[in-house]
PDB file of N, CA and C in Angstrom:
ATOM      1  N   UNK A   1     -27.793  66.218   0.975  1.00  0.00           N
ATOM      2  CA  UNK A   1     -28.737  67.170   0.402  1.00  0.00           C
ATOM      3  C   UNK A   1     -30.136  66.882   0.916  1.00  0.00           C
ATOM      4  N   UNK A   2     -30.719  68.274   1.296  1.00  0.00           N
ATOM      5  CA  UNK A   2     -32.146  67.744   1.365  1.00  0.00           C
ATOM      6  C   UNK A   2     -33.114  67.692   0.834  1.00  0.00           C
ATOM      7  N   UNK A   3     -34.443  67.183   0.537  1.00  0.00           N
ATOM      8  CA  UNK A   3     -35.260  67.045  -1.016  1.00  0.00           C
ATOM      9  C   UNK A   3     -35.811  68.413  -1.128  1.00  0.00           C
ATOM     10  N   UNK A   4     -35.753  69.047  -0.338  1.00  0.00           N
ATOM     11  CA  UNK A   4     -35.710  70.740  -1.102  1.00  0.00           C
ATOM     12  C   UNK A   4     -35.047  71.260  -2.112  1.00  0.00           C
ATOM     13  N   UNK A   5     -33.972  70.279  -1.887  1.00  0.00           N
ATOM     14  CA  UNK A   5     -33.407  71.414  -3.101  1.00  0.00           C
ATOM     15  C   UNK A   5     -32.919  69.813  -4.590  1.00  0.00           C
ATOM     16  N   UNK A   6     -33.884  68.734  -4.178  1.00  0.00           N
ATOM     17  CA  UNK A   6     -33.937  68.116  -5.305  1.00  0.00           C
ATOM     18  C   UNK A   6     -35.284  68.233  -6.320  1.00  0.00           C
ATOM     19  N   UNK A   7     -36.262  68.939  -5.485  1.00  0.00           N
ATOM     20  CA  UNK A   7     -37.717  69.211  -6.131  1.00  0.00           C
ATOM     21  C   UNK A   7     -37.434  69.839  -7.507  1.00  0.00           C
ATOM     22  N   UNK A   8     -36.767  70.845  -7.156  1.00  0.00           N
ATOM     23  CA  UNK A   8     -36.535  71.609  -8.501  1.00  0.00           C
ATOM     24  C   UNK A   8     -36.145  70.845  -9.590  1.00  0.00           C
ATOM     25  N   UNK A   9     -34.938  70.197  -9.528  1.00  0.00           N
ATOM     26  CA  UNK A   9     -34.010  69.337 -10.822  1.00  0.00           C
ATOM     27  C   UNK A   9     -35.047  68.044 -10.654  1.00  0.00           C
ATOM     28  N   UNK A  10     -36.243  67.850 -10.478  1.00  0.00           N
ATOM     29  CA  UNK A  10     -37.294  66.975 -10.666  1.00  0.00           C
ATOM     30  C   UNK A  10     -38.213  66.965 -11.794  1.00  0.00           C
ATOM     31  N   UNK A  11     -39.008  68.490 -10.673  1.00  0.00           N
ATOM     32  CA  UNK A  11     -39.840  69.015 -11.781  1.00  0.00           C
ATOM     33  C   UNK A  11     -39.250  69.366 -13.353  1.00  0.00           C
ATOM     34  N   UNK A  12     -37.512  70.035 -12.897  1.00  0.00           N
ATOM     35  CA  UNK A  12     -37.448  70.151 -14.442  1.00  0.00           C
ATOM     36  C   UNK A  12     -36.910  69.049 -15.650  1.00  0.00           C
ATOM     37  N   UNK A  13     -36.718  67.959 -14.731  1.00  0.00           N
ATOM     38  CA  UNK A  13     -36.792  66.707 -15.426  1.00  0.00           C
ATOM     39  C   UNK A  13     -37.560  66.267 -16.382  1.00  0.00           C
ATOM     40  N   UNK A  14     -38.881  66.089 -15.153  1.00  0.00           N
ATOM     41  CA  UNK A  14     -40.206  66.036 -15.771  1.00  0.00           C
ATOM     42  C   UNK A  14     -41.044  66.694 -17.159  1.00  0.00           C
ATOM     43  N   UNK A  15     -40.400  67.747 -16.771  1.00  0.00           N
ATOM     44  CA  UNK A  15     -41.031  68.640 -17.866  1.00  0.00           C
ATOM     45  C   UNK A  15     -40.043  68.743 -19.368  1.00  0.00           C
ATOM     46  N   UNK A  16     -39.174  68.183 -19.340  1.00  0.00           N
ATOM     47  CA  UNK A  16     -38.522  68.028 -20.331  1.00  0.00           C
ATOM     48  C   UNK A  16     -38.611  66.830 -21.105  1.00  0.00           C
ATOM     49  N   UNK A  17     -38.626  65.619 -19.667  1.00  0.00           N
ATOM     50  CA  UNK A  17     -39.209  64.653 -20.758  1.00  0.00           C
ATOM     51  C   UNK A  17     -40.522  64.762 -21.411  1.00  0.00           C
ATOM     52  N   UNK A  18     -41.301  64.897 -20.948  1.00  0.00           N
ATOM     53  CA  UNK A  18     -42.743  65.197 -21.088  1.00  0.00           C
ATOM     54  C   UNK A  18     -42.922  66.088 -22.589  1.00  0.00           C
ATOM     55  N   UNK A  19     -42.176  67.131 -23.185  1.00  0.00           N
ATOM     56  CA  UNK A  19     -41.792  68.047 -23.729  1.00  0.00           C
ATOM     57  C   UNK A  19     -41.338  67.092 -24.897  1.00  0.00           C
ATOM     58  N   UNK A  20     -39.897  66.419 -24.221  1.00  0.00           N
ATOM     59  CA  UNK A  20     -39.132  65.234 -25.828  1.00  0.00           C
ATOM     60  C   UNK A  20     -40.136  64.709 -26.021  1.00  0.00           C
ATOM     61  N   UNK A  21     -40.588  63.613 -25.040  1.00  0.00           N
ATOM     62  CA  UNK A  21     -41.388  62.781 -26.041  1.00  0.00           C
ATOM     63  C   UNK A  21     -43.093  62.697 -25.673  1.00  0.00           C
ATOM     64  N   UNK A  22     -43.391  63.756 -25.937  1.00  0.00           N
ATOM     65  CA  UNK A  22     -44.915  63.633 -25.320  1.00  0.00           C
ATOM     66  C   UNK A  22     -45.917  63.865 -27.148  1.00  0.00           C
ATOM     67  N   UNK A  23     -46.753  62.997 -27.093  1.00  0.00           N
ATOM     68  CA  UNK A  23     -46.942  63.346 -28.730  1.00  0.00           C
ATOM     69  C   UNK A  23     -48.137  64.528 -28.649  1.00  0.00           C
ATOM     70  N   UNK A  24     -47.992  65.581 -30.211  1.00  0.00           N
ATOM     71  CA  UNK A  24     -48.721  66.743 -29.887  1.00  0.00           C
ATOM     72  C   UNK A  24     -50.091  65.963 -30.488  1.00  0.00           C
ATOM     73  N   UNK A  25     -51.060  67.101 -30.003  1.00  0.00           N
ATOM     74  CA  UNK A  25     -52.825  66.761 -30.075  1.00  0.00           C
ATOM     75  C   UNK A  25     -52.838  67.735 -31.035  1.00  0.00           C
ATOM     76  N   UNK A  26     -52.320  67.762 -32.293  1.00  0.00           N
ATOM     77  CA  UNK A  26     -52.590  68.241 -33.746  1.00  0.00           C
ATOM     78  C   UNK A  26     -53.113  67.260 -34.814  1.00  0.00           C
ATOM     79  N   UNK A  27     -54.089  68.065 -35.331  1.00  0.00           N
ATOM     80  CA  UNK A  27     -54.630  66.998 -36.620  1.00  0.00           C
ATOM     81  C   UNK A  27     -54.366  67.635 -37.715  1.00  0.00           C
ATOM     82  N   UNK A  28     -53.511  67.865 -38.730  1.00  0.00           N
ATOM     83  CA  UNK A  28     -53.306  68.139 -39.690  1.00  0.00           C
ATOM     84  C   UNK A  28     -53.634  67.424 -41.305  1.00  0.00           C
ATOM     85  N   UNK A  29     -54.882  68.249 -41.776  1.00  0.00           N
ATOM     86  CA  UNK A  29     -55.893  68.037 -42.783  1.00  0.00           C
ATOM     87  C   UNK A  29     -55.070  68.480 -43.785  1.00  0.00           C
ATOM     88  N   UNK A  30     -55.210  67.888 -45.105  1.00  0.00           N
ATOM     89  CA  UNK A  30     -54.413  68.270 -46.108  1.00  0.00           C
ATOM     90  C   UNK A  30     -55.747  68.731 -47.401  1.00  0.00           C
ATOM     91  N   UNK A  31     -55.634  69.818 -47.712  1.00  0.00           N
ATOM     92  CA  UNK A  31     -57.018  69.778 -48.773  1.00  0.00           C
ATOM     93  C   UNK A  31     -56.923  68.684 -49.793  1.00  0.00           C
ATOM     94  N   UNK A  32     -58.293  67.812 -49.942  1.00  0.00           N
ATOM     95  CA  UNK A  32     -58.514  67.298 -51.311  1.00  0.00           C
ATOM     96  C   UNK A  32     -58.691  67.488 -52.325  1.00  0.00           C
ATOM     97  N   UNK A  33     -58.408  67.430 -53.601  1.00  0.00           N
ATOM     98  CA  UNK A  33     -59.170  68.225 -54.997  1.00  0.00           C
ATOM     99  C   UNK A  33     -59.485  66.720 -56.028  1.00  0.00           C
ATOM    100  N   UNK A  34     -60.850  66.636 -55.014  1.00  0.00           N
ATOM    101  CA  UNK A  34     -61.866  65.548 -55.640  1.00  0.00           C
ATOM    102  C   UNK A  34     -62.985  66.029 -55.790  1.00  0.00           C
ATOM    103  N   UNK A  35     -63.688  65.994 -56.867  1.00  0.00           N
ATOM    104  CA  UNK A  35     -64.637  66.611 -57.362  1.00  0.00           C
ATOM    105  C   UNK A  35     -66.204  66.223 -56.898  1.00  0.00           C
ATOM    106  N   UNK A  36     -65.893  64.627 -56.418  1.00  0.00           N
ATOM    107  CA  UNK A  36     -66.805  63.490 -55.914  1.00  0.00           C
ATOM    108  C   UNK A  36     -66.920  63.973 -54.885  1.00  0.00           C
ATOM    109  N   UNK A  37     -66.222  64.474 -53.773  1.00  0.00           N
ATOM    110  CA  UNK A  37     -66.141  64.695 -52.505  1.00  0.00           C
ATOM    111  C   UNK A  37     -67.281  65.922 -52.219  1.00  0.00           C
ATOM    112  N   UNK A  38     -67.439  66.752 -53.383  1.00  0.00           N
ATOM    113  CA  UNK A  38     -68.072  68.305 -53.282  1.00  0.00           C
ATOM    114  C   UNK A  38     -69.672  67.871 -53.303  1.00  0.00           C
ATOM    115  N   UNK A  39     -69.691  66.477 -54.001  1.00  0.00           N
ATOM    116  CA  UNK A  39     -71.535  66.495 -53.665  1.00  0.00           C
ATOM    117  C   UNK A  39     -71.683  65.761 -52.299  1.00  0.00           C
ATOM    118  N   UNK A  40     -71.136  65.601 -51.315  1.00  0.00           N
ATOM    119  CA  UNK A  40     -71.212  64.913 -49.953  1.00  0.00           C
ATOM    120  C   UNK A  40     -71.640  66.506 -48.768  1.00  0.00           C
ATOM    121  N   UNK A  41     -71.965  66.104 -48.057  1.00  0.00           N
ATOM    122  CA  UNK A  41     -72.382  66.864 -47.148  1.00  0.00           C
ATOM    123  C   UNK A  41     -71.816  66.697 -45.351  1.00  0.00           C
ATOM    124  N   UNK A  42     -70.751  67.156 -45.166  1.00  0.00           N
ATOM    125  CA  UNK A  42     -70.057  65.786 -45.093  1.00  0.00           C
ATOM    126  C   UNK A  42     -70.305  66.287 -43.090  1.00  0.00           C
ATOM    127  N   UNK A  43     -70.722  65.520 -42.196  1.00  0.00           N
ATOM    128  CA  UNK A  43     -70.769  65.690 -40.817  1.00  0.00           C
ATOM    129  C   UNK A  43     -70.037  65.231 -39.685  1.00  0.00           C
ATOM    130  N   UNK A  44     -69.285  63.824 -40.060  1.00  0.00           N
ATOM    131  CA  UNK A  44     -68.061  63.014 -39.520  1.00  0.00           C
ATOM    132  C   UNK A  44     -67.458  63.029 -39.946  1.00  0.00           C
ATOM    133  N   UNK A  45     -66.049  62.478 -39.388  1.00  0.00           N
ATOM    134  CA  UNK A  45     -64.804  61.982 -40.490  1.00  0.00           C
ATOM    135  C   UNK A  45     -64.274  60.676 -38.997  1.00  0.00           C
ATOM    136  N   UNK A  46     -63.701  60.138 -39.445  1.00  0.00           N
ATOM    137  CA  UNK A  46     -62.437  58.624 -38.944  1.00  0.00           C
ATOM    138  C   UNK A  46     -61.839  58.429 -39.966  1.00  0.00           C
ATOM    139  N   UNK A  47     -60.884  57.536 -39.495  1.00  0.00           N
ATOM    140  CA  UNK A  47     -59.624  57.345 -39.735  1.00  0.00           C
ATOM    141  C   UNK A  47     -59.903  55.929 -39.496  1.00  0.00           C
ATOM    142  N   UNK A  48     -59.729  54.818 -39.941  1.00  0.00           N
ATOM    143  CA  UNK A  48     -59.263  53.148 -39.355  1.00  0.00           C
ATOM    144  C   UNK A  48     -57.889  53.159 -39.414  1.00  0.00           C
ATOM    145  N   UNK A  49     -57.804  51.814 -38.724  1.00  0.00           N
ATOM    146  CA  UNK A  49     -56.001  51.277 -38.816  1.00  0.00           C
ATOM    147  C   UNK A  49     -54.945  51.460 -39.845  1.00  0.00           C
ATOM    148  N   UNK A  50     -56.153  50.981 -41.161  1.00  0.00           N
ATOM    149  CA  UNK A  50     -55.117  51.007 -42.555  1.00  0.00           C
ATOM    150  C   UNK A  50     -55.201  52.570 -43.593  1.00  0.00           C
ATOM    151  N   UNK A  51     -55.638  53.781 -42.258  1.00  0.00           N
ATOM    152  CA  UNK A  51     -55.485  54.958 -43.306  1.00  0.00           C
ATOM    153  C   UNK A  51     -56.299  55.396 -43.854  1.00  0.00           C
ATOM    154  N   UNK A  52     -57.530  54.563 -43.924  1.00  0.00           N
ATOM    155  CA  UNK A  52     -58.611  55.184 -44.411  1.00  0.00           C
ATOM    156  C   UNK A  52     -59.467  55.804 -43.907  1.00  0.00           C
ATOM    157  N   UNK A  53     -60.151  56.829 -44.846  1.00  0.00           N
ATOM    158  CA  UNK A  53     -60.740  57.884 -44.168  1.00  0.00           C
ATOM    159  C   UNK A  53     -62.138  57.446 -44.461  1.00  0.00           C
ATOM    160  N   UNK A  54     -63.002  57.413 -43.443  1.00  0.00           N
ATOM    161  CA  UNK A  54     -64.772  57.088 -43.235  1.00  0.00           C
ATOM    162  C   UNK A  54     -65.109  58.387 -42.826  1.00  0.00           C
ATOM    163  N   UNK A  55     -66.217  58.822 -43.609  1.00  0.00           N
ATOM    164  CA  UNK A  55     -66.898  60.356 -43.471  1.00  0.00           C
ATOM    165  C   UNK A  55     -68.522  59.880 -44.065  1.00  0.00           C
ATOM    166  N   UNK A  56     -68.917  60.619 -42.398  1.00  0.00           N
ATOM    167  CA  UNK A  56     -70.718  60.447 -42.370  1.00  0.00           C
ATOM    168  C   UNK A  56     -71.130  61.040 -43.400  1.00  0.00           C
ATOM    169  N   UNK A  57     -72.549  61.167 -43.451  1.00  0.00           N
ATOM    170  CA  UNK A  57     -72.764  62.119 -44.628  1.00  0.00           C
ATOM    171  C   UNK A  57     -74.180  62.350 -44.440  1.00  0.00           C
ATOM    172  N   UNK A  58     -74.889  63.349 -44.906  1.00  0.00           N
ATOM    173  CA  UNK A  58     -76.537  63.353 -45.004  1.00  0.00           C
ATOM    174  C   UNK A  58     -76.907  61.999 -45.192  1.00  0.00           C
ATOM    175  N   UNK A  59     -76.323  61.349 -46.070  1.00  0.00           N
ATOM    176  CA  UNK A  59     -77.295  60.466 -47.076  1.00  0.00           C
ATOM    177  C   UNK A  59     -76.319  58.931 -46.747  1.00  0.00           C
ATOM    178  N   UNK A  60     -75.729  59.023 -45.736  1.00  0.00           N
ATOM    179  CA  UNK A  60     -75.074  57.591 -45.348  1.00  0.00           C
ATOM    180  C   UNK A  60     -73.236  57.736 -44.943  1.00  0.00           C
ATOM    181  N   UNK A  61     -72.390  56.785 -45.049  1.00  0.00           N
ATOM    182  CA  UNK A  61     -71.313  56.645 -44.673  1.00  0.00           C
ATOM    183  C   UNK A  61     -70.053  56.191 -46.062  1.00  0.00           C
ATOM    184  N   UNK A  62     -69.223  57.315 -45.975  1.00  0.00           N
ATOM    185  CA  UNK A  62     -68.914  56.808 -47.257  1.00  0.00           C
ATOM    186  C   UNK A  62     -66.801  56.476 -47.232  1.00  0.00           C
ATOM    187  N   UNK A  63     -66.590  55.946 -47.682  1.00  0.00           N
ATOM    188  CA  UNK A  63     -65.076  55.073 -47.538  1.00  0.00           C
ATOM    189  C   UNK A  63     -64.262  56.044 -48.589  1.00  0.00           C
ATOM    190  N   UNK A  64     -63.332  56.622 -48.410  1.00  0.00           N
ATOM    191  CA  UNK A  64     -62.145  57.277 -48.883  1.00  0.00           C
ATOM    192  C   UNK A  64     -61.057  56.572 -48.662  1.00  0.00           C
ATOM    193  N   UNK A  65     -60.091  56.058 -49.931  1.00  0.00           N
ATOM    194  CA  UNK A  65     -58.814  55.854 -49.770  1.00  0.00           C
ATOM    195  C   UNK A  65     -57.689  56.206 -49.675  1.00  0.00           C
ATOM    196  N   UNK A  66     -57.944  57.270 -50.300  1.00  0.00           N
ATOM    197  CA  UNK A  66     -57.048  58.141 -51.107  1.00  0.00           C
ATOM    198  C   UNK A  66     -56.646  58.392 -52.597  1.00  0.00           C
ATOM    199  N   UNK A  67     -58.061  57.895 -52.888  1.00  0.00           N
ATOM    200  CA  UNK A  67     -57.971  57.767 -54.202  1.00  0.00           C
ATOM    201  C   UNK A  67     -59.156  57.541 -55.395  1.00  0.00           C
ATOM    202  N   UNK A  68     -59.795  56.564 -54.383  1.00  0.00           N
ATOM    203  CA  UNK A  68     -61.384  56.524 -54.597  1.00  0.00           C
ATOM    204  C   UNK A  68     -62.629  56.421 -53.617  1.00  0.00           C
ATOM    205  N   UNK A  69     -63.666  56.946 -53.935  1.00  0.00           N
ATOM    206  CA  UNK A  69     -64.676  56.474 -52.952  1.00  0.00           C
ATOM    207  C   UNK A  69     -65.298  55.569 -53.106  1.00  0.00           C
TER     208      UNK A  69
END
């Protein structure tokens, strides 16, 4: 065979793996219903290692757990 006609079953290799395991660039926000959260103004957000959420703010930087600030 010549690599002409292996290009094809390459590319569509490629694109399948790429497809299984390629991870998607979605951020999926879940609404909060914290009442604390509504006087923030809020201009950043992160994430650290252990899950927690850090969000800038007018008035400084403030630590979310998921539970308290």
């Amino acid at each position: 065979m010549t690599i002409a006609k292996w290009i094809p079953s390459l590319v569509s290799l490629k694109l399948c793996c790429t497809l299984a395991y390629g991870q998607p660039n979605t951020l999926v926000l879940v609404p909060i219903n914290n009442p604390a959260l509504n006087e923030y103004d809020l201009r950043r957000m992160a994430v650290d290692k252990n899950y927690n959420l850090w969000l800038g703010t007018d008035n400084g930087i403030v630590k979310y757990d998921g539970n308290r600030l």
